[in-house]
C-alpha atoms as a PDB file:
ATOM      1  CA  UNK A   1      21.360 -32.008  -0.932  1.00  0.00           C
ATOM      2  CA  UNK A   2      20.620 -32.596   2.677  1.00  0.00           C
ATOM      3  CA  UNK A   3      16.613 -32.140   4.019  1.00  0.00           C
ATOM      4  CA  UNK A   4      18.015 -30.922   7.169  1.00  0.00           C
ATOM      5  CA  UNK A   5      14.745 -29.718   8.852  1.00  0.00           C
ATOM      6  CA  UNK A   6      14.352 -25.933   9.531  1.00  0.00           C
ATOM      7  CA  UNK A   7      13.474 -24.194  12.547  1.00  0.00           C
ATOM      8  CA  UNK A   8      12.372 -20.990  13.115  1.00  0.00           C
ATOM      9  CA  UNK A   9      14.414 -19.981  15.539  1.00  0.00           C
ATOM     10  CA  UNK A  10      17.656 -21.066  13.157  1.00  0.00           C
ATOM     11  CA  UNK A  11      15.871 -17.821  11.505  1.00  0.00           C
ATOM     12  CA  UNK A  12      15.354 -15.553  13.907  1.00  0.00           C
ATOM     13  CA  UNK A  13      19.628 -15.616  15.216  1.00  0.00           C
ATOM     14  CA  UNK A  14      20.243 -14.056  11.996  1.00  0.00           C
ATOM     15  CA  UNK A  15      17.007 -12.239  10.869  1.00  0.00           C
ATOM     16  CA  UNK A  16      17.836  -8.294  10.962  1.00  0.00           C
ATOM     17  CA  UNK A  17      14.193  -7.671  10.734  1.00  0.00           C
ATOM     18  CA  UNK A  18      10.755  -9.499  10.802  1.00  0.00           C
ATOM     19  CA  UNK A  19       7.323  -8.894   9.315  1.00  0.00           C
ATOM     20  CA  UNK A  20       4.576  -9.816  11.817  1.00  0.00           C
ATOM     21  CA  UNK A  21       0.551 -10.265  10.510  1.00  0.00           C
ATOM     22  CA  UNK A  22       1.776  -7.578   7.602  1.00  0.00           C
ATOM     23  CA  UNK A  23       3.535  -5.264   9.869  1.00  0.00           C
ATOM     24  CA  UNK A  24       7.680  -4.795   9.570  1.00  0.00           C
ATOM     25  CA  UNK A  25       9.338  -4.956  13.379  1.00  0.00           C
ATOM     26  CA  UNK A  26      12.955  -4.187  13.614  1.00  0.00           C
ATOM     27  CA  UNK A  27      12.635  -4.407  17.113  1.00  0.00           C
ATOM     28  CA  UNK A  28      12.283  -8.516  18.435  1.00  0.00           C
ATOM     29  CA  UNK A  29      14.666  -9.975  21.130  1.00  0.00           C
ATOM     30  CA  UNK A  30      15.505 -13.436  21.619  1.00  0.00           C
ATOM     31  CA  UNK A  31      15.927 -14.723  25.023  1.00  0.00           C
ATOM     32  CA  UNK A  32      19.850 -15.423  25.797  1.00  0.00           C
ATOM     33  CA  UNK A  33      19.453 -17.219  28.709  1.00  0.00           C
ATOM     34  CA  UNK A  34      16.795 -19.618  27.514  1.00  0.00           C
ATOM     35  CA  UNK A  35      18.924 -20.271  24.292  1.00  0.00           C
ATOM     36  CA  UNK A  36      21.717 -21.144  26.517  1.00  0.00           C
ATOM     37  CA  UNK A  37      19.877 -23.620  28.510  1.00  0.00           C
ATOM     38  CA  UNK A  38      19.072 -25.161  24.988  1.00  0.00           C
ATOM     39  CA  UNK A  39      21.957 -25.453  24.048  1.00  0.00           C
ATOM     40  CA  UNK A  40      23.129 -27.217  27.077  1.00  0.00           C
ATOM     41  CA  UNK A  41      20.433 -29.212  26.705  1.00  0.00           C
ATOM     42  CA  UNK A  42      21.625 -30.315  23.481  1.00  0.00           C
ATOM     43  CA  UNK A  43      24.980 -31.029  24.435  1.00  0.00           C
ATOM     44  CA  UNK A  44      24.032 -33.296  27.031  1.00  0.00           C
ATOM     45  CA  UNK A  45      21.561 -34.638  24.260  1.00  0.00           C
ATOM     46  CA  UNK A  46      18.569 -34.414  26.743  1.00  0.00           C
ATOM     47  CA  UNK A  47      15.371 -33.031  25.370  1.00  0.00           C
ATOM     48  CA  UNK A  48      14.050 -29.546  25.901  1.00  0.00           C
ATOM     49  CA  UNK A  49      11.040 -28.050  26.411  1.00  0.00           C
ATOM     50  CA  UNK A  50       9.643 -24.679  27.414  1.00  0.00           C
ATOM     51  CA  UNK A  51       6.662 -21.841  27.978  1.00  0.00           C
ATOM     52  CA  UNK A  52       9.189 -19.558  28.930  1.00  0.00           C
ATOM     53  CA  UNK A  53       8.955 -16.272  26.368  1.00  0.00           C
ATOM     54  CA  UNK A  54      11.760 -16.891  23.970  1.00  0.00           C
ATOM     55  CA  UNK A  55      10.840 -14.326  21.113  1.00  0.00           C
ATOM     56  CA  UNK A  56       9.477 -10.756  22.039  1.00  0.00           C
ATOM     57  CA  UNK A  57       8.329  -8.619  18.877  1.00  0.00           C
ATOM     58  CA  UNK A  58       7.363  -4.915  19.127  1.00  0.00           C
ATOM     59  CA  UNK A  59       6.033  -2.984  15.791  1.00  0.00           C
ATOM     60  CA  UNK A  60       4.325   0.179  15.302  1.00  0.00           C
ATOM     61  CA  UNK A  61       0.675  -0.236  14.014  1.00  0.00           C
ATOM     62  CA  UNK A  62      -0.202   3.582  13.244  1.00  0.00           C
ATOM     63  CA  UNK A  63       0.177   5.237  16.509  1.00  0.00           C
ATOM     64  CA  UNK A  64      -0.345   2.282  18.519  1.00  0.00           C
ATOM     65  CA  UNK A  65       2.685  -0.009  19.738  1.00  0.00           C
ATOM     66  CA  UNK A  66       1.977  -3.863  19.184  1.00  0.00           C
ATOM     67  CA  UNK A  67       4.246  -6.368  21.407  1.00  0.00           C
ATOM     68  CA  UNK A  68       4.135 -10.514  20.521  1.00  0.00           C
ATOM     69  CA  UNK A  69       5.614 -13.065  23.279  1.00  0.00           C
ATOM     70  CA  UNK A  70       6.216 -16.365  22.077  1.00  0.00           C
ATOM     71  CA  UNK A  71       7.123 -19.502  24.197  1.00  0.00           C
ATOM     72  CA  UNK A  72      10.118 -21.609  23.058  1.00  0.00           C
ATOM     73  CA  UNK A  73       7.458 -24.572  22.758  1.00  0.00           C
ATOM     74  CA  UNK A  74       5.650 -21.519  19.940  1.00  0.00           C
ATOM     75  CA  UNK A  75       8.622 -21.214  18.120  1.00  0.00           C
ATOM     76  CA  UNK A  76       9.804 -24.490  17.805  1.00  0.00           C
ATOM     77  CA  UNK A  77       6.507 -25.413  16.487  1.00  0.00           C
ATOM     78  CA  UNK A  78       6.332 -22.874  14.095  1.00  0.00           C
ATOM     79  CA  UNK A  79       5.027 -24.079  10.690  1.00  0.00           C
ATOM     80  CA  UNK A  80       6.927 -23.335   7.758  1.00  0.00           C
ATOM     81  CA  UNK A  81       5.695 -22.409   4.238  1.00  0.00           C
ATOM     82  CA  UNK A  82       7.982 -22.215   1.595  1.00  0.00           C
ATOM     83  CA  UNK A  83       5.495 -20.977  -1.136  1.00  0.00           C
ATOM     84  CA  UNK A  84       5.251 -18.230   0.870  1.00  0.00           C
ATOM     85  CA  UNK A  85       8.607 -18.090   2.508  1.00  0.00           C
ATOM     86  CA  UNK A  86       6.088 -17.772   6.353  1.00  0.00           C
ATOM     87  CA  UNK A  87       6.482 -19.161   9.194  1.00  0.00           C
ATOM     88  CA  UNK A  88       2.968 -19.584  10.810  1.00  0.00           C
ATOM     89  CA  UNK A  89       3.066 -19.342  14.520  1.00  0.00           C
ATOM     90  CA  UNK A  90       0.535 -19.637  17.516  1.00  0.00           C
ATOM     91  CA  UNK A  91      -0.959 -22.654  15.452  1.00  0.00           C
ATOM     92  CA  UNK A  92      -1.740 -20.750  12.455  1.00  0.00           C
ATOM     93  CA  UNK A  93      -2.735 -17.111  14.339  1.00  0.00           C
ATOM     94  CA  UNK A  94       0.342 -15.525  13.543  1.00  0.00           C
ATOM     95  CA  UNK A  95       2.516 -14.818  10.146  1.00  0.00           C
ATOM     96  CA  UNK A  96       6.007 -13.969  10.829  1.00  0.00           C
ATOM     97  CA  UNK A  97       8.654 -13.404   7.371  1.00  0.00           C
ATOM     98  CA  UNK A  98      12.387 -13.443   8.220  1.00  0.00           C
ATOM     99  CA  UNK A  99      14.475 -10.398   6.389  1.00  0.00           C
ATOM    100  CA  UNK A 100      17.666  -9.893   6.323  1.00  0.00           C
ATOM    101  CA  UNK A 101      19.107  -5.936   5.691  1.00  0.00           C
ATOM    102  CA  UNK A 102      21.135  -5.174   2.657  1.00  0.00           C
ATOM    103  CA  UNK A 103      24.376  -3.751   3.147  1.00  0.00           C
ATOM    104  CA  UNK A 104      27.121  -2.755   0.723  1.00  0.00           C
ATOM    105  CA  UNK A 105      30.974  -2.355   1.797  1.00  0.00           C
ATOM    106  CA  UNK A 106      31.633   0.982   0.705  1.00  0.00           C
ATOM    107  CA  UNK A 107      35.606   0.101   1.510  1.00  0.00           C
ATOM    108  CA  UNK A 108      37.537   0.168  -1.901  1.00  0.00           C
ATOM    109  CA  UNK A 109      38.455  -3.439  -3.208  1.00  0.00           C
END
C-alpha cells in the first residue's frame, strides 16, 4: 500500500457533485486553462503556484444563489479529514465533501 498523498483537486476531476458548508452544488467548474498550465508545469518539473480562481461552486441556499471562488494556492492547500471524509478549505472556513453519482447500465449483460 502506497501513502501517495491526496489532493483535493485529484477529487474534484472526478467529483459529479460537491457538498459545500452543508449545502449539495452540482454546479462547480474547474479552470481548464489553469490546470493546463499545471500540468505543464509538471512536466517541465518546475513548481507551480497560483491566486488565480481554479474552483468556482454555485448552490442554492433557499431562494438565494451562493457562489465560492477558490485560488489554486486554496485548493492545493486544502486539508483533508478522513474521519470525516472533508476537505477543509480557506484554512478551515470552508467544508467541501466529494460525491460521486450512482449510475446503473440498464444495457442487458
Amino acid at each position: 500500500m502506497t501513502d501517495a498523498p491526496l489532493y483535493l483537486l485529484d477529487q474534484l476531476e472526478t467529483a459529479d457533485m460537491l457538498e459545500i458548508d452543508g449545502l449539495h452544488a452540482w454546479q462547480f467548474s474547474l479552470n481548464e486553462d489553469l490546470l493546463d498550465q499545471t500540468d505543464a508545469a509538471a512536466e517541465a518539473d518546475h513548481p507551480f503556484a497560483s491566486g488565480e480562481t481554479v474552483l468556482t461552486i454555485e448552490a442554492l441556499d433557499g431562494r438565494d444563489r451562493r457562489t465560492w471562488r477558490f485560488s489554486y494556492n486554496q485548493v492545493m492547500e486544502a486539508e483533508y479529514r478522513a474521519e470525516e471524509d472533508v476537505w477543509m478549505l480557506d484554512e478551515g472556513k470552508h467544508r467541501v465533501k466529494c460525491l460521486s453519482a450512482v449510475s446503473a447500465d440498464d444495457e442487458p449483460e
